[in-house]
Protein backbone atom coordinates (compact mmCIF):
# COMPACT_ATOMS: atom_id res chain seq x y z
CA UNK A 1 6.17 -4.84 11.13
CA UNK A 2 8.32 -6.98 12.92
CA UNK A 3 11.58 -5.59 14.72
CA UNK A 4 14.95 -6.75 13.57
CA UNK A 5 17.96 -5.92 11.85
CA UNK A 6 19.38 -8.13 8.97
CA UNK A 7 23.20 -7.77 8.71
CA UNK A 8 23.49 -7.48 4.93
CA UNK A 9 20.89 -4.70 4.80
CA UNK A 10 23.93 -2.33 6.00
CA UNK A 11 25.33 -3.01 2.67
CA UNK A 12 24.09 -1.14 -0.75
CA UNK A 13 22.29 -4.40 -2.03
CA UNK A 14 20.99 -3.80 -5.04
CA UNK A 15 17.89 -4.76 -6.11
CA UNK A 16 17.06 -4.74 -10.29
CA UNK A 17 13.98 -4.46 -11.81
CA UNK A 18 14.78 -4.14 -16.24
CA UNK A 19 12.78 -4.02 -18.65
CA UNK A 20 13.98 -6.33 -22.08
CA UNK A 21 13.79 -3.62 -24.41
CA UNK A 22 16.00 -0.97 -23.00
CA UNK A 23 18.80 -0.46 -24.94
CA UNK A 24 21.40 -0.19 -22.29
CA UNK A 25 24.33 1.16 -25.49
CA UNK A 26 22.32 3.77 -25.76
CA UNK A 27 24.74 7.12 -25.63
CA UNK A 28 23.42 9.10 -22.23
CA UNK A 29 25.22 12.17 -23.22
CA UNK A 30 22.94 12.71 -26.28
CA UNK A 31 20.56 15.09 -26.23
CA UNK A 32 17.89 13.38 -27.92
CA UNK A 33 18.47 10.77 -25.36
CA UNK A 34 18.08 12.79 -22.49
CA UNK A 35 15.07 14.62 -23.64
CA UNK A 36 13.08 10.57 -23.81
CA UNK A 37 15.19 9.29 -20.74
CA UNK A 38 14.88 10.61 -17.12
CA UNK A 39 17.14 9.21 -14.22
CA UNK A 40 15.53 9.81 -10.78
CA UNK A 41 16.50 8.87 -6.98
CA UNK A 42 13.73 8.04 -4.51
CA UNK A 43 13.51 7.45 -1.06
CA UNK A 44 10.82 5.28 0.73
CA UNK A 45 10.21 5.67 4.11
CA UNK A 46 8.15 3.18 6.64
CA UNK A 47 7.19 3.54 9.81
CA UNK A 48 5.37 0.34 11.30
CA UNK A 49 4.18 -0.68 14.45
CA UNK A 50 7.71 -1.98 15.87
CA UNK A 51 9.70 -1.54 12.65
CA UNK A 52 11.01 1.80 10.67
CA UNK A 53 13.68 0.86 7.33
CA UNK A 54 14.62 3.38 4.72
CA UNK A 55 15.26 2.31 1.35
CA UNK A 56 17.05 4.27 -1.62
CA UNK A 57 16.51 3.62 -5.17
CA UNK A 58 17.49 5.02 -8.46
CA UNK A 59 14.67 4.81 -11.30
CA UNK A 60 15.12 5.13 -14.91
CA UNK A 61 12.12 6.54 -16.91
CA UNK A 62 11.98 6.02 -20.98
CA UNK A 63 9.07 7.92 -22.74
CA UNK A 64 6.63 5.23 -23.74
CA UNK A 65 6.86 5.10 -27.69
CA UNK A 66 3.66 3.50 -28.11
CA UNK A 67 0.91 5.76 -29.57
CA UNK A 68 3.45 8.91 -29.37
CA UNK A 69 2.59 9.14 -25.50
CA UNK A 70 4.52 11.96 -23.11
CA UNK A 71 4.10 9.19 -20.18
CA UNK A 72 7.26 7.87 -18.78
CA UNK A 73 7.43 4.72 -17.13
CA UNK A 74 9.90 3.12 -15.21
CA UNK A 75 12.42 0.63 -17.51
CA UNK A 76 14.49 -0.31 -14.32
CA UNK A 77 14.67 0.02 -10.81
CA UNK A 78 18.32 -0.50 -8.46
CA UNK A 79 18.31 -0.59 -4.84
CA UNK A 80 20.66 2.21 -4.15
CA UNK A 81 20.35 1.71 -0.20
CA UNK A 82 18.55 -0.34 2.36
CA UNK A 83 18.46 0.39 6.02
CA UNK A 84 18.01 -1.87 8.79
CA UNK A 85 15.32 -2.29 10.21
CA UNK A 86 15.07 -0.98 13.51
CA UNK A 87 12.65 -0.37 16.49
CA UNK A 88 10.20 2.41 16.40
CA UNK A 89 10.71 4.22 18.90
CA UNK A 90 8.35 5.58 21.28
CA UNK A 91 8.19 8.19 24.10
CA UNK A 92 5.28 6.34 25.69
CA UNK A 93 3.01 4.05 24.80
CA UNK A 94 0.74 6.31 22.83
CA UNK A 95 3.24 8.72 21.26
CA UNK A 96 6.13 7.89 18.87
CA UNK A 97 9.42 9.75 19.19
CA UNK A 98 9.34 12.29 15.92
CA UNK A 99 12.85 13.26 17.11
CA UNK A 100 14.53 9.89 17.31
CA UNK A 101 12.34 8.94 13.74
CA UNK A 102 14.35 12.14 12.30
CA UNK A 103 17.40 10.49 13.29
CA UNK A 104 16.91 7.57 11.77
CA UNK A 105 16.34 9.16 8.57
CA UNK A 106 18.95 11.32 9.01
CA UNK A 107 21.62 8.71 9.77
CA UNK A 108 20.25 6.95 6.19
CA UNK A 109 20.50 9.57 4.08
CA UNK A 110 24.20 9.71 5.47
CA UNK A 111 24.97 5.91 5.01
CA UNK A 112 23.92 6.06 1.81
CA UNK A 113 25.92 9.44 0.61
CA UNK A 114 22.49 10.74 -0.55
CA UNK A 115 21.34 14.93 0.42
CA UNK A 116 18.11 15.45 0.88
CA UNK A 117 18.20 18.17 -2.34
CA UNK A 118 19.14 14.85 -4.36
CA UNK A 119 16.63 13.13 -3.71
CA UNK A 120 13.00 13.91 -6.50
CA UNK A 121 10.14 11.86 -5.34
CA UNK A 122 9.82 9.46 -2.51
CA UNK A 123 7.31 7.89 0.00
CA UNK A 124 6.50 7.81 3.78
CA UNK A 125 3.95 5.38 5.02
CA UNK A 126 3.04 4.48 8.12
CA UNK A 127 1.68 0.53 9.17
CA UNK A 128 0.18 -1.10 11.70
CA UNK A 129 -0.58 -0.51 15.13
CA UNK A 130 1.37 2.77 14.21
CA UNK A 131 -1.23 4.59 12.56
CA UNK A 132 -3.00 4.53 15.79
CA UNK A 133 -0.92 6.55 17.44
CA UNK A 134 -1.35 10.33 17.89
CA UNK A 135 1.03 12.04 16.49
CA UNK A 136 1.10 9.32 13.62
CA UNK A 137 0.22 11.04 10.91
CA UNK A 138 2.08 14.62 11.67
CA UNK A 139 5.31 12.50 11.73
CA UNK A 140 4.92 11.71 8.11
CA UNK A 141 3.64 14.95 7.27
CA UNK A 142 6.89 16.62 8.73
CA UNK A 143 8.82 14.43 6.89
CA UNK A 144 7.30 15.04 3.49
CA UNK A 145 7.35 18.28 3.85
CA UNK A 146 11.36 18.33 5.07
CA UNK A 147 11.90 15.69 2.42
CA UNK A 148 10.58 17.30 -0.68
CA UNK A 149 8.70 15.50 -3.14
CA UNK A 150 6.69 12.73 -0.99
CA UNK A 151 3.62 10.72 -1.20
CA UNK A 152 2.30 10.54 2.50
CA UNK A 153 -0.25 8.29 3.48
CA UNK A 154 -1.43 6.12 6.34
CA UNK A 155 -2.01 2.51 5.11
CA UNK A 156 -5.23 1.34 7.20
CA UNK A 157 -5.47 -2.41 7.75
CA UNK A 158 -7.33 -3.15 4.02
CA UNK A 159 -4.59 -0.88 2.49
CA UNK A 160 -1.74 -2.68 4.33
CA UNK A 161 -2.89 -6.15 2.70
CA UNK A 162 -2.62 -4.40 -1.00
CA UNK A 163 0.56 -3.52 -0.48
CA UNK A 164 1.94 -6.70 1.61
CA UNK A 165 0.18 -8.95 -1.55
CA UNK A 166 2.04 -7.01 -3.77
CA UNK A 167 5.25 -6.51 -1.85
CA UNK A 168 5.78 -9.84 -1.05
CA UNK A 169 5.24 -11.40 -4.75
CA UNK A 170 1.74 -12.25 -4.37
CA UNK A 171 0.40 -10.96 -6.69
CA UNK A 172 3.12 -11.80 -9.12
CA UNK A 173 3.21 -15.96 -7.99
CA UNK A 174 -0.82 -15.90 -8.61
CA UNK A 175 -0.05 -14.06 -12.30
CA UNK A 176 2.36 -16.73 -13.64
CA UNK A 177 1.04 -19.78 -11.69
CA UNK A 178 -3.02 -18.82 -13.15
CA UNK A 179 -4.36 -19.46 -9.30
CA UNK A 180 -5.70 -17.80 -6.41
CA UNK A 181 -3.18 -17.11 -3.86
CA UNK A 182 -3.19 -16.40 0.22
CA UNK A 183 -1.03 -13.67 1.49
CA UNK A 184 -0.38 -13.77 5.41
CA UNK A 185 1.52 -10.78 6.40
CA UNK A 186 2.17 -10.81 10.32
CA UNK A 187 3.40 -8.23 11.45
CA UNK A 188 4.38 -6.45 14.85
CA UNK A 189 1.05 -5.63 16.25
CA UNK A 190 -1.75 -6.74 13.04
CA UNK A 191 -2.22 -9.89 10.64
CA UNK A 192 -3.21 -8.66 6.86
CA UNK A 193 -4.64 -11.21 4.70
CA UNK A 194 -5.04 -10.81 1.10
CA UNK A 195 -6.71 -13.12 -2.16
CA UNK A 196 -4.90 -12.40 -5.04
CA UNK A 197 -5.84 -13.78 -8.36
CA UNK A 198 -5.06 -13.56 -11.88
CA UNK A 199 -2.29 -10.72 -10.20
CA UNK A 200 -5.31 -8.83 -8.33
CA UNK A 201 -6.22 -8.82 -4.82
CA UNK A 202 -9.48 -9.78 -4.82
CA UNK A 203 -10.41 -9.55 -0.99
CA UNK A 204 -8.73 -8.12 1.58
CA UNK A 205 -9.28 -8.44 5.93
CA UNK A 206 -7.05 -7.88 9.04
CA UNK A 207 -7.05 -9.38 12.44
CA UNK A 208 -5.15 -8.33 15.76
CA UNK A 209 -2.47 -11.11 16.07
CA UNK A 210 1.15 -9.72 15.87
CA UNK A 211 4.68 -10.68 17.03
CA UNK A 212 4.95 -7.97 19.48
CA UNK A 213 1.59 -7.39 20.89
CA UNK A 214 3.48 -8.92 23.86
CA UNK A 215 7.69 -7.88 24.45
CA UNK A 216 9.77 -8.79 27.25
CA UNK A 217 13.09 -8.15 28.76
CA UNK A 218 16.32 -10.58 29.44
CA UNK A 219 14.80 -11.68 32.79
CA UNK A 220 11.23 -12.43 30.84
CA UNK A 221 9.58 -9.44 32.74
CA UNK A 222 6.95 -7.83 30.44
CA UNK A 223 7.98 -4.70 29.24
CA UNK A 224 4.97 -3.97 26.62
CA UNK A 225 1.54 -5.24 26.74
CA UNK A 226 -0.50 -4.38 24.11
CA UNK A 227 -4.54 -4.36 24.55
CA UNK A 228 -4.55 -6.98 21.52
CA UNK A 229 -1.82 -8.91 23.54
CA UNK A 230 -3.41 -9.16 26.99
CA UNK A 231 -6.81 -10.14 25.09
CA UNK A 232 -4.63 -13.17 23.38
CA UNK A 233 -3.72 -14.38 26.58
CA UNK A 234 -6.54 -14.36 28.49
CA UNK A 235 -7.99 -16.11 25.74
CA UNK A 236 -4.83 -18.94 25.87
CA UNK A 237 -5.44 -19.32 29.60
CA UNK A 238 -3.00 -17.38 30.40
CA UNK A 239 -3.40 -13.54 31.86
CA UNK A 240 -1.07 -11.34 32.08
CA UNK A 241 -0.04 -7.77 33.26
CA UNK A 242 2.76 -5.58 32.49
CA UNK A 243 5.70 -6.75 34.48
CA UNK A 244 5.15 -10.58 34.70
CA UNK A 245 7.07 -12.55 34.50
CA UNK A 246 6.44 -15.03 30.82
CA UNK A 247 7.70 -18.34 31.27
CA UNK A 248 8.60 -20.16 28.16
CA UNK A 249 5.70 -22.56 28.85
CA UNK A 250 3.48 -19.80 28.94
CA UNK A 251 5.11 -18.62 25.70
CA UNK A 252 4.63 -21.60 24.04
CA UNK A 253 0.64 -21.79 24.88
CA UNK A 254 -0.06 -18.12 23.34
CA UNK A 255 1.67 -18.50 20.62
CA UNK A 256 0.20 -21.69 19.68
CA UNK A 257 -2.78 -20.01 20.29
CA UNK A 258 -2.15 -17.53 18.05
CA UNK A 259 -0.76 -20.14 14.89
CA UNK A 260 -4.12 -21.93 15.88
CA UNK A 261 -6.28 -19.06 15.46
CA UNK A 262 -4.74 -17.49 12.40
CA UNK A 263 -5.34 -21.43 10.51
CA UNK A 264 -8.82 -21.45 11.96
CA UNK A 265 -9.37 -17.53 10.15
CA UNK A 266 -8.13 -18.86 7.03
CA UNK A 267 -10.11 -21.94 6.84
CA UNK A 268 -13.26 -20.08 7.61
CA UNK A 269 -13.43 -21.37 10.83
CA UNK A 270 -14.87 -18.48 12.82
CA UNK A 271 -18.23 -20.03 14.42
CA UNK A 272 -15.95 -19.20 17.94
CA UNK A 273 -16.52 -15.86 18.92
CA UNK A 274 -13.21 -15.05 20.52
CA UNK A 275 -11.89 -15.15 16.83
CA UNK A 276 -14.60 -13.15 15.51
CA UNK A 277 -13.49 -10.42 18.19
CA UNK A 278 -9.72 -10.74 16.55
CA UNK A 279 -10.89 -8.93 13.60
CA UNK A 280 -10.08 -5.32 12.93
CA UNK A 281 -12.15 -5.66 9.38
CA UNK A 282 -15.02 -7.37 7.66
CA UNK A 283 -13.59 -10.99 7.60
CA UNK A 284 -12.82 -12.43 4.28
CA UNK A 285 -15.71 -13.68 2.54
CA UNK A 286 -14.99 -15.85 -0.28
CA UNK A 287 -11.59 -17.43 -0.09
CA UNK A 288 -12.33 -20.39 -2.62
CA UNK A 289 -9.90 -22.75 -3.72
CA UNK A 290 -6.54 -21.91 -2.89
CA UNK A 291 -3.62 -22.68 -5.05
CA UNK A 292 -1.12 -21.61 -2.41
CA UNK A 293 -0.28 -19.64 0.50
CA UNK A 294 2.80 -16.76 1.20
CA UNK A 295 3.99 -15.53 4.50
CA UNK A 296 5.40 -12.08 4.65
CA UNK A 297 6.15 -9.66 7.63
CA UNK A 298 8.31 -10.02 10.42
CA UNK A 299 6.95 -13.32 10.99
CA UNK A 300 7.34 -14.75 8.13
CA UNK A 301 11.33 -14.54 8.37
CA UNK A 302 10.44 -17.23 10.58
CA UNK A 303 8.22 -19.05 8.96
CA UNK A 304 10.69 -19.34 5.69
CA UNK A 305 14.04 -20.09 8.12
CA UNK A 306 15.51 -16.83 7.14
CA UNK A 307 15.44 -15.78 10.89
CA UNK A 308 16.98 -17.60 13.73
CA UNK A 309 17.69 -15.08 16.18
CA UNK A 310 14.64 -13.53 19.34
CA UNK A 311 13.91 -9.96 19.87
CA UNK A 312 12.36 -10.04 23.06
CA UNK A 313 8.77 -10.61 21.49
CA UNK A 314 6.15 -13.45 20.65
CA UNK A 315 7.48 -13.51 16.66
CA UNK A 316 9.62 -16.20 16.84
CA UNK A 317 7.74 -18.60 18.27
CA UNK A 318 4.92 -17.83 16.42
CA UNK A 319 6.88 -17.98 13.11
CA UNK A 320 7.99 -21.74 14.15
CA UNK A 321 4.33 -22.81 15.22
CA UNK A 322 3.10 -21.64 11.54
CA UNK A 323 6.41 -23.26 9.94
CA UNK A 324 5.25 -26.37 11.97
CA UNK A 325 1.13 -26.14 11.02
CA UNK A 326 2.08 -26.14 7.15
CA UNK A 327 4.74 -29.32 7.92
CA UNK A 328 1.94 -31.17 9.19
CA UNK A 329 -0.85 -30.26 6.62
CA UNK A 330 -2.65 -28.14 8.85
CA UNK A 331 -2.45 -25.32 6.52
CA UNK A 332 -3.86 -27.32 3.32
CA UNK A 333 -2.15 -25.24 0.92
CA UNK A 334 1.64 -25.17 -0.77
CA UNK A 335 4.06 -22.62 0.82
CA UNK A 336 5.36 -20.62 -1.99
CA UNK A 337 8.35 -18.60 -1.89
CA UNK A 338 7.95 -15.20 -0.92
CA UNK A 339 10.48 -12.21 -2.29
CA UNK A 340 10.18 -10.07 0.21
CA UNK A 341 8.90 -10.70 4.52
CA UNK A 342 9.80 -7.81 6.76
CA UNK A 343 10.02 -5.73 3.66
CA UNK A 344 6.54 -6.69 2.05
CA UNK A 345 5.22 -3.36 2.84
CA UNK A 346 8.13 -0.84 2.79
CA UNK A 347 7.37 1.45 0.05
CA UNK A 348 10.31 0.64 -1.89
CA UNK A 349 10.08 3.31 -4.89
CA UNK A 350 7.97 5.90 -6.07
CA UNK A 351 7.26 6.20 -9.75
CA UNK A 352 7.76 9.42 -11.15
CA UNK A 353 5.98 10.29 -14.43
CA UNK A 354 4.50 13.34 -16.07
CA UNK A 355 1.81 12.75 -18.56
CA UNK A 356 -0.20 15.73 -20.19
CA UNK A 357 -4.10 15.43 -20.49
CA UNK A 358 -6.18 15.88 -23.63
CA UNK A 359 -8.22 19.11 -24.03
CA UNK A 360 -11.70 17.98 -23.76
CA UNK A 361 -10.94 18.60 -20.18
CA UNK A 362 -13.80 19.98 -17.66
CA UNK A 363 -13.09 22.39 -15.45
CA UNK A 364 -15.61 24.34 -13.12
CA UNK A 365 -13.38 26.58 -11.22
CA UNK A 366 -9.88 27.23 -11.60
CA UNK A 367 -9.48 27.41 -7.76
CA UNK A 368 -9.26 23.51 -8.06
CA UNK A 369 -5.57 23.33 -9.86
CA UNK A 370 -3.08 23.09 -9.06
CA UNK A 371 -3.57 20.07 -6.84
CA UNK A 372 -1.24 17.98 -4.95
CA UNK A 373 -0.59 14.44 -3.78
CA UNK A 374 -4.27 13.66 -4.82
CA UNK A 375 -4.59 9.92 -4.16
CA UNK A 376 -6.25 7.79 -6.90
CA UNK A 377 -9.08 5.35 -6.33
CA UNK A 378 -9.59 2.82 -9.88
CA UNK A 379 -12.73 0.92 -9.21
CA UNK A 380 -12.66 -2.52 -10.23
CA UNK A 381 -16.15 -1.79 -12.89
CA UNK A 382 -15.10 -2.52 -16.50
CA UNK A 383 -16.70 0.43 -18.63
CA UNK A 384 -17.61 -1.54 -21.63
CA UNK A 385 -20.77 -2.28 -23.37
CA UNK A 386 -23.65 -1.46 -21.37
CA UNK A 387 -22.97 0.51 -17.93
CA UNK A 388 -25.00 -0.29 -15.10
CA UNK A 389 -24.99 2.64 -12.95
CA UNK A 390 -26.11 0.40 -10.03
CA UNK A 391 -23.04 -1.99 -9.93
CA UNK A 392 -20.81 1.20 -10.91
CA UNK A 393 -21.49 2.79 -8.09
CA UNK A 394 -21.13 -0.37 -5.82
CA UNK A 395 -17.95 -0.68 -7.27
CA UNK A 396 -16.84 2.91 -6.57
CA UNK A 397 -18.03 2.75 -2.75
CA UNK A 398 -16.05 -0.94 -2.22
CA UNK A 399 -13.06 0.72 -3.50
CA UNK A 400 -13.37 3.63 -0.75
CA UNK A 401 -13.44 0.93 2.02
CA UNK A 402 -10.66 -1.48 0.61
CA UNK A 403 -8.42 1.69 1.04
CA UNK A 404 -10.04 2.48 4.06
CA UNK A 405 -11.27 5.95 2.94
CA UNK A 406 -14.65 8.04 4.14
CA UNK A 407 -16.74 8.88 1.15
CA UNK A 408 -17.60 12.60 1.77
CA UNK A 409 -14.36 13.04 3.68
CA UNK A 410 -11.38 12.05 1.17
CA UNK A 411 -10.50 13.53 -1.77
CA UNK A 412 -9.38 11.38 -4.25
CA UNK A 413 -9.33 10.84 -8.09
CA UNK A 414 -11.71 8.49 -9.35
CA UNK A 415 -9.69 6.79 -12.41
CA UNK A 416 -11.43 5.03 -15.01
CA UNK A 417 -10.57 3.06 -18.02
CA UNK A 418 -13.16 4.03 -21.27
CA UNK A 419 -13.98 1.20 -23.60
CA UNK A 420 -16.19 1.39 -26.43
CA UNK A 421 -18.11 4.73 -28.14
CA UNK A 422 -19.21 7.31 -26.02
CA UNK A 423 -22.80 7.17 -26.57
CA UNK A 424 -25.19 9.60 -24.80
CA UNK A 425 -26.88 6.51 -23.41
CA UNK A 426 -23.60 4.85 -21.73
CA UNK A 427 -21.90 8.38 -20.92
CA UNK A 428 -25.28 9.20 -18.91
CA UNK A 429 -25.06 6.12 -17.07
CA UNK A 430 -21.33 6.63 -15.92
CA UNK A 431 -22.47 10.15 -15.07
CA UNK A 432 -25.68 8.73 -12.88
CA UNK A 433 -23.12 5.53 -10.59
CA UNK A 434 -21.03 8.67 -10.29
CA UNK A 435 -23.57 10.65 -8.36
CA UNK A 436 -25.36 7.31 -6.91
CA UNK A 437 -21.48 6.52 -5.41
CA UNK A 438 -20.84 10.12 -3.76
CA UNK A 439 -24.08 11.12 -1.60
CA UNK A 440 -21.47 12.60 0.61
CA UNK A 441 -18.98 13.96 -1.48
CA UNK A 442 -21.99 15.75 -3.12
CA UNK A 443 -23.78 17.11 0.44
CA UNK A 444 -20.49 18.11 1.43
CA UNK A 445 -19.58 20.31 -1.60
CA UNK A 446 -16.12 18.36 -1.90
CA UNK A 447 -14.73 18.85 -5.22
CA UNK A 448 -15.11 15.58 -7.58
CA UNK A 449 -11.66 15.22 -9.71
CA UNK A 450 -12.63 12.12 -12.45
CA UNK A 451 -9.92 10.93 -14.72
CA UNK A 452 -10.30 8.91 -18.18
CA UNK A 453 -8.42 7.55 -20.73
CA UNK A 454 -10.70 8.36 -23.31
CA UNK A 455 -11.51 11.48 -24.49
CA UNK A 456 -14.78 12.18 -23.37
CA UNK A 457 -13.75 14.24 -20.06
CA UNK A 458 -16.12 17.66 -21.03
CA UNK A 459 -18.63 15.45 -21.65
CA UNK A 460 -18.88 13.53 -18.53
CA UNK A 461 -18.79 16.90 -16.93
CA UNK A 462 -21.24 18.90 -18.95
CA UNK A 463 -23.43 16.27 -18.06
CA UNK A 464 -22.92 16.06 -14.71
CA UNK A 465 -23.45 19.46 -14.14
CA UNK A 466 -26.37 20.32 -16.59
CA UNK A 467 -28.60 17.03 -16.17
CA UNK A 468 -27.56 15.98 -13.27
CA UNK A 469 -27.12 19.04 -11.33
CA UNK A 470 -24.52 19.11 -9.56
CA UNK A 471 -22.94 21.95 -7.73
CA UNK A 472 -19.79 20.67 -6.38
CA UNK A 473 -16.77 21.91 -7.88
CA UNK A 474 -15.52 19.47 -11.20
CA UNK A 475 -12.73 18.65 -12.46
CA UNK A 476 -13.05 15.72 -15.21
CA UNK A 477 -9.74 15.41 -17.51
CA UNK A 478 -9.16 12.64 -20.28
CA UNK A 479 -5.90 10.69 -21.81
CA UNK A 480 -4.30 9.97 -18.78
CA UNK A 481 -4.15 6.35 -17.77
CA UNK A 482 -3.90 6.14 -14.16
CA UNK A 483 -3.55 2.97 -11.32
CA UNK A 484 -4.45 2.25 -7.75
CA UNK A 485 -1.68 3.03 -5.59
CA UNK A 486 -0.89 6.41 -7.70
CA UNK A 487 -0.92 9.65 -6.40
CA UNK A 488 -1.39 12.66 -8.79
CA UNK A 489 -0.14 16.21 -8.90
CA UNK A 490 -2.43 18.58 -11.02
CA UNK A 491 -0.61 21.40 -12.60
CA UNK A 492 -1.74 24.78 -13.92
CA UNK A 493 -3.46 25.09 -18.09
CA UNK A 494 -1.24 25.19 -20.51
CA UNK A 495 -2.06 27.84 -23.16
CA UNK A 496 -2.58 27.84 -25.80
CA UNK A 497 -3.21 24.18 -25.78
CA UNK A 498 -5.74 24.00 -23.21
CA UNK A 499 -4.22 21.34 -21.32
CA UNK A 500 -3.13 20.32 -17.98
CA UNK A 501 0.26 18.68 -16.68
CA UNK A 502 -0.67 15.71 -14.56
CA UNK A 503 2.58 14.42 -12.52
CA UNK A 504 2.03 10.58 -11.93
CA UNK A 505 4.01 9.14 -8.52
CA UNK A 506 2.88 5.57 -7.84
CA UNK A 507 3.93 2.55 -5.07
CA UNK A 508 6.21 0.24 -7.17
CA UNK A 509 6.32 -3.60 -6.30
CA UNK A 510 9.39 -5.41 -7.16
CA UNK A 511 8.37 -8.41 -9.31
């Protein structure tokens, strides 16, 4: 994430999200209407390579009325609070400063007249070069736990792209305009690109260009080098070592460099090794025919004009050589608007919903609820008609590595949507890509948590364990519908029903 401060974001903007059908007469004070209407305030918290924001919202929750469901989802989403966007700090080059992070929060929950006991369900995610650092991870493990009721999760470079596409209207623009869309986020220290089509991201890569690989001080003298950044530059003809002086000319050749590099990666034209070396992920594949291209990140507040002023780093000027590329036709493909740069990836809300499973449920050992913050994984693999255990379990494996998760070493809930009857022949085939997917999981004895819409869950389980052997731990429940980007707390069985509370808290994208 890129590193500066926009002046209306000390303001309360607020930021709506309605659906058409709420009926905003309703009478709050009823109690009918409180029982099928939930208000909630969350927090999202980011913490990027050079950038860390805080955002407030308030969500309103209707029970969905279709099919008597006890899901809530979200009817409308306001902005309660935005922070600006400031530096992350850093006590040295490896280690971020937990203490000055805390303050930051700190001083947002006070701006926005918000306690921390107010606050039900939230998000802290760290980006970027940011997750590389060592104490990464326990800084957004301190603050979920301070914070209360927090997703926490490092977003590795595939996982950054999903949520830039998404955050910056991506997905949304390739929805209503039926076409397959670029996403460029640029941020402080990585570039995420992302295909979205038909509102999905298709294909997903990363490569080490950012607008502060390379910072500097009033006089020019280099005050932060980054490995990526020194590699750039030697590569533009220009080395360089912490405390040089950058001359604007020099300047001017890496970041062309750069704008240069980042068209060639788009175009598919990597044949050069020093851009093969950029990449921090497979490169993409199959971009296809584009129907436009987005910029988001700190760099793209350039690209779209909304920027004017320099913070000491390489974004500018690598904002303005990308602004001028797509002027001249060197990017082939339509800029589209994009609703959201710096703040593509800033979790902005977390869904809150409680849905209650069926009671075909599986369960091996009760030691397995209850469960929190278990993150879900929905393969892409369309369970209808025939299953082809083969491709399912292709499908589950692809989705471990586009969230940059270790099969054997995460624990996650496989989600799954159940079309058609539930044969023996078809069940038995999900059951087999299952165990073909999770070689791992399985040697490991990691528990395998499976969630379906359908209501087939004991099945699927009895199966697995009886035919297919398996001794790992199971946990297979049915009738909840469940998304990538959710995270899942597991209550304890409800007697005498049999059933278990699932609470549902997902990464919202403003549309």
């Amino acid at each position: 994430m890129h590193d500066h401060e926009h002046d209306h974001d000390h303001e309360h903007d607020h930021d709506h999200h309605h659906d058409e059908n709420v009926d905003d007469g309703t009478d709050e004070d009823n109690v009918l209407y409180k029982m099928e209407n939930i208000k909630l305030v969350s927090v999202g918290i980011d913490i990027g390579s050079s950038g860390t924001q805080v955002i407030f919202s308030l969500l309103k929750l209707k029970r969905a009325a279709k099919d008597l469901s006890s899901r809530f989802v979200v009817v409308s989403r306001d902005s309660i609070y935005r922070s600006p966007v400031t530096l992350t700090p850093y006590i040295d080059s490896e280690k971020i400063d937990d203490q000055a992070i805390g303050k930051i929060v700190g001083d947002a929950y006070t701006e926005a007249g918000i306690k921390p006991d107010e606050v039900h369900t939230g998000a802290v995610i760290l980006t970027g070069e940011a997750i590389r650092r060592h104490n990464a991870r326990a800084i957004a493990d301190v603050l979920a736990v301070e914070g209360g009721q927090f997703v926490c999760a490092s977003a590795g470079h595939n996982m950054e792209a999903l949520l830039a596409a998404y955050g910056s209207g991506a997905s949304h623009e390739s929805y209503e305009r039926e076409c397959r869309i670029l996403n460029i986020d640029i941020g402080g220290g990585t570039t995420k690109l992302a295909i979205v089509e038909k509102g999905r991201v298709v294909e997903t890569a990363a490569v080490h260009i950012g607008g502060r690989l390379i910072a500097y001080d009033e006089n020019n003298r280099i005050t932060r080098l980054e490995p990526g950044g020194a590699f750039i530059a030697e590569k533009a003809g220009i080395p360089l070592q912490l405390g040089d002086k950058l001359e604007p000319e020099a300047l001017g050749k890496i970041t062309s460099w750069m704008a240069q590099a980042i068209v060639d990666i788009i175009q598919n034209e990597q044949s050069d090794s020093p851009l093969m070396e950029l990449y921090l992920t497979a490169p993409l594949m199959n971009v296809g025919k584009i129907g436009g291209v987005l910029f988001s990140g700190g760099v793209g507040e350039y690209v779209y004009g909304r920027e004017q002023r320099s913070f000491g780093d390489l974004g500018k000027m690598l904002g303005h050589a990308l602004m001028l590329k797509g002027a001249t036709g060197e990017i082939p493909w339509p800029l589209l608007p994009a609703k959201e740069c710096i703040r593509a990836t800033v979790v902005g809300a977390s869904e809150f919903s409680v849905q209650v499973s069926g009671n075909t449920l599986y369960l091996s050992n009760e030691s397995l609820i209850p469960r929190k913050n278990l993150q879900v994984l929905k393969p892409s693999y369309e369970l209808k008609g025939p299953i082809d255990s083969i491709s399912l379990a292709r499908s589950i494996r692809e989705h471990y590595e586009a969230f940059d998760l270790i099969e054997g070493e995460s624990e996650v809930a496989l989600a799954f949507q159940w079309v058609g009857e539930p044969s023996y022949e078809r069940v038995s085939a999900f059951a087999e890509g299952l165990v073909e997917a999770l070689p791992q999981t399985i040697q490991n004895k990691k528990p395998i948590y499976v969630v379906l819409d359908g209501d087939l869950a004991r099945t699927v389980g009895s199966i697995l364990k009886e035919e297919f052997h398996v001794e790992n731990d199971l946990l297979t429940i049915d009738s909840i519908t469940l998304q990538d980007f959710d995270f899942i707390d597991i209550g304890q069985m409800l007697q005498p029903s049999g059933t278990i509370p699932v609470t549902v808290k997902s990464l919202i994208f403003q549309l």
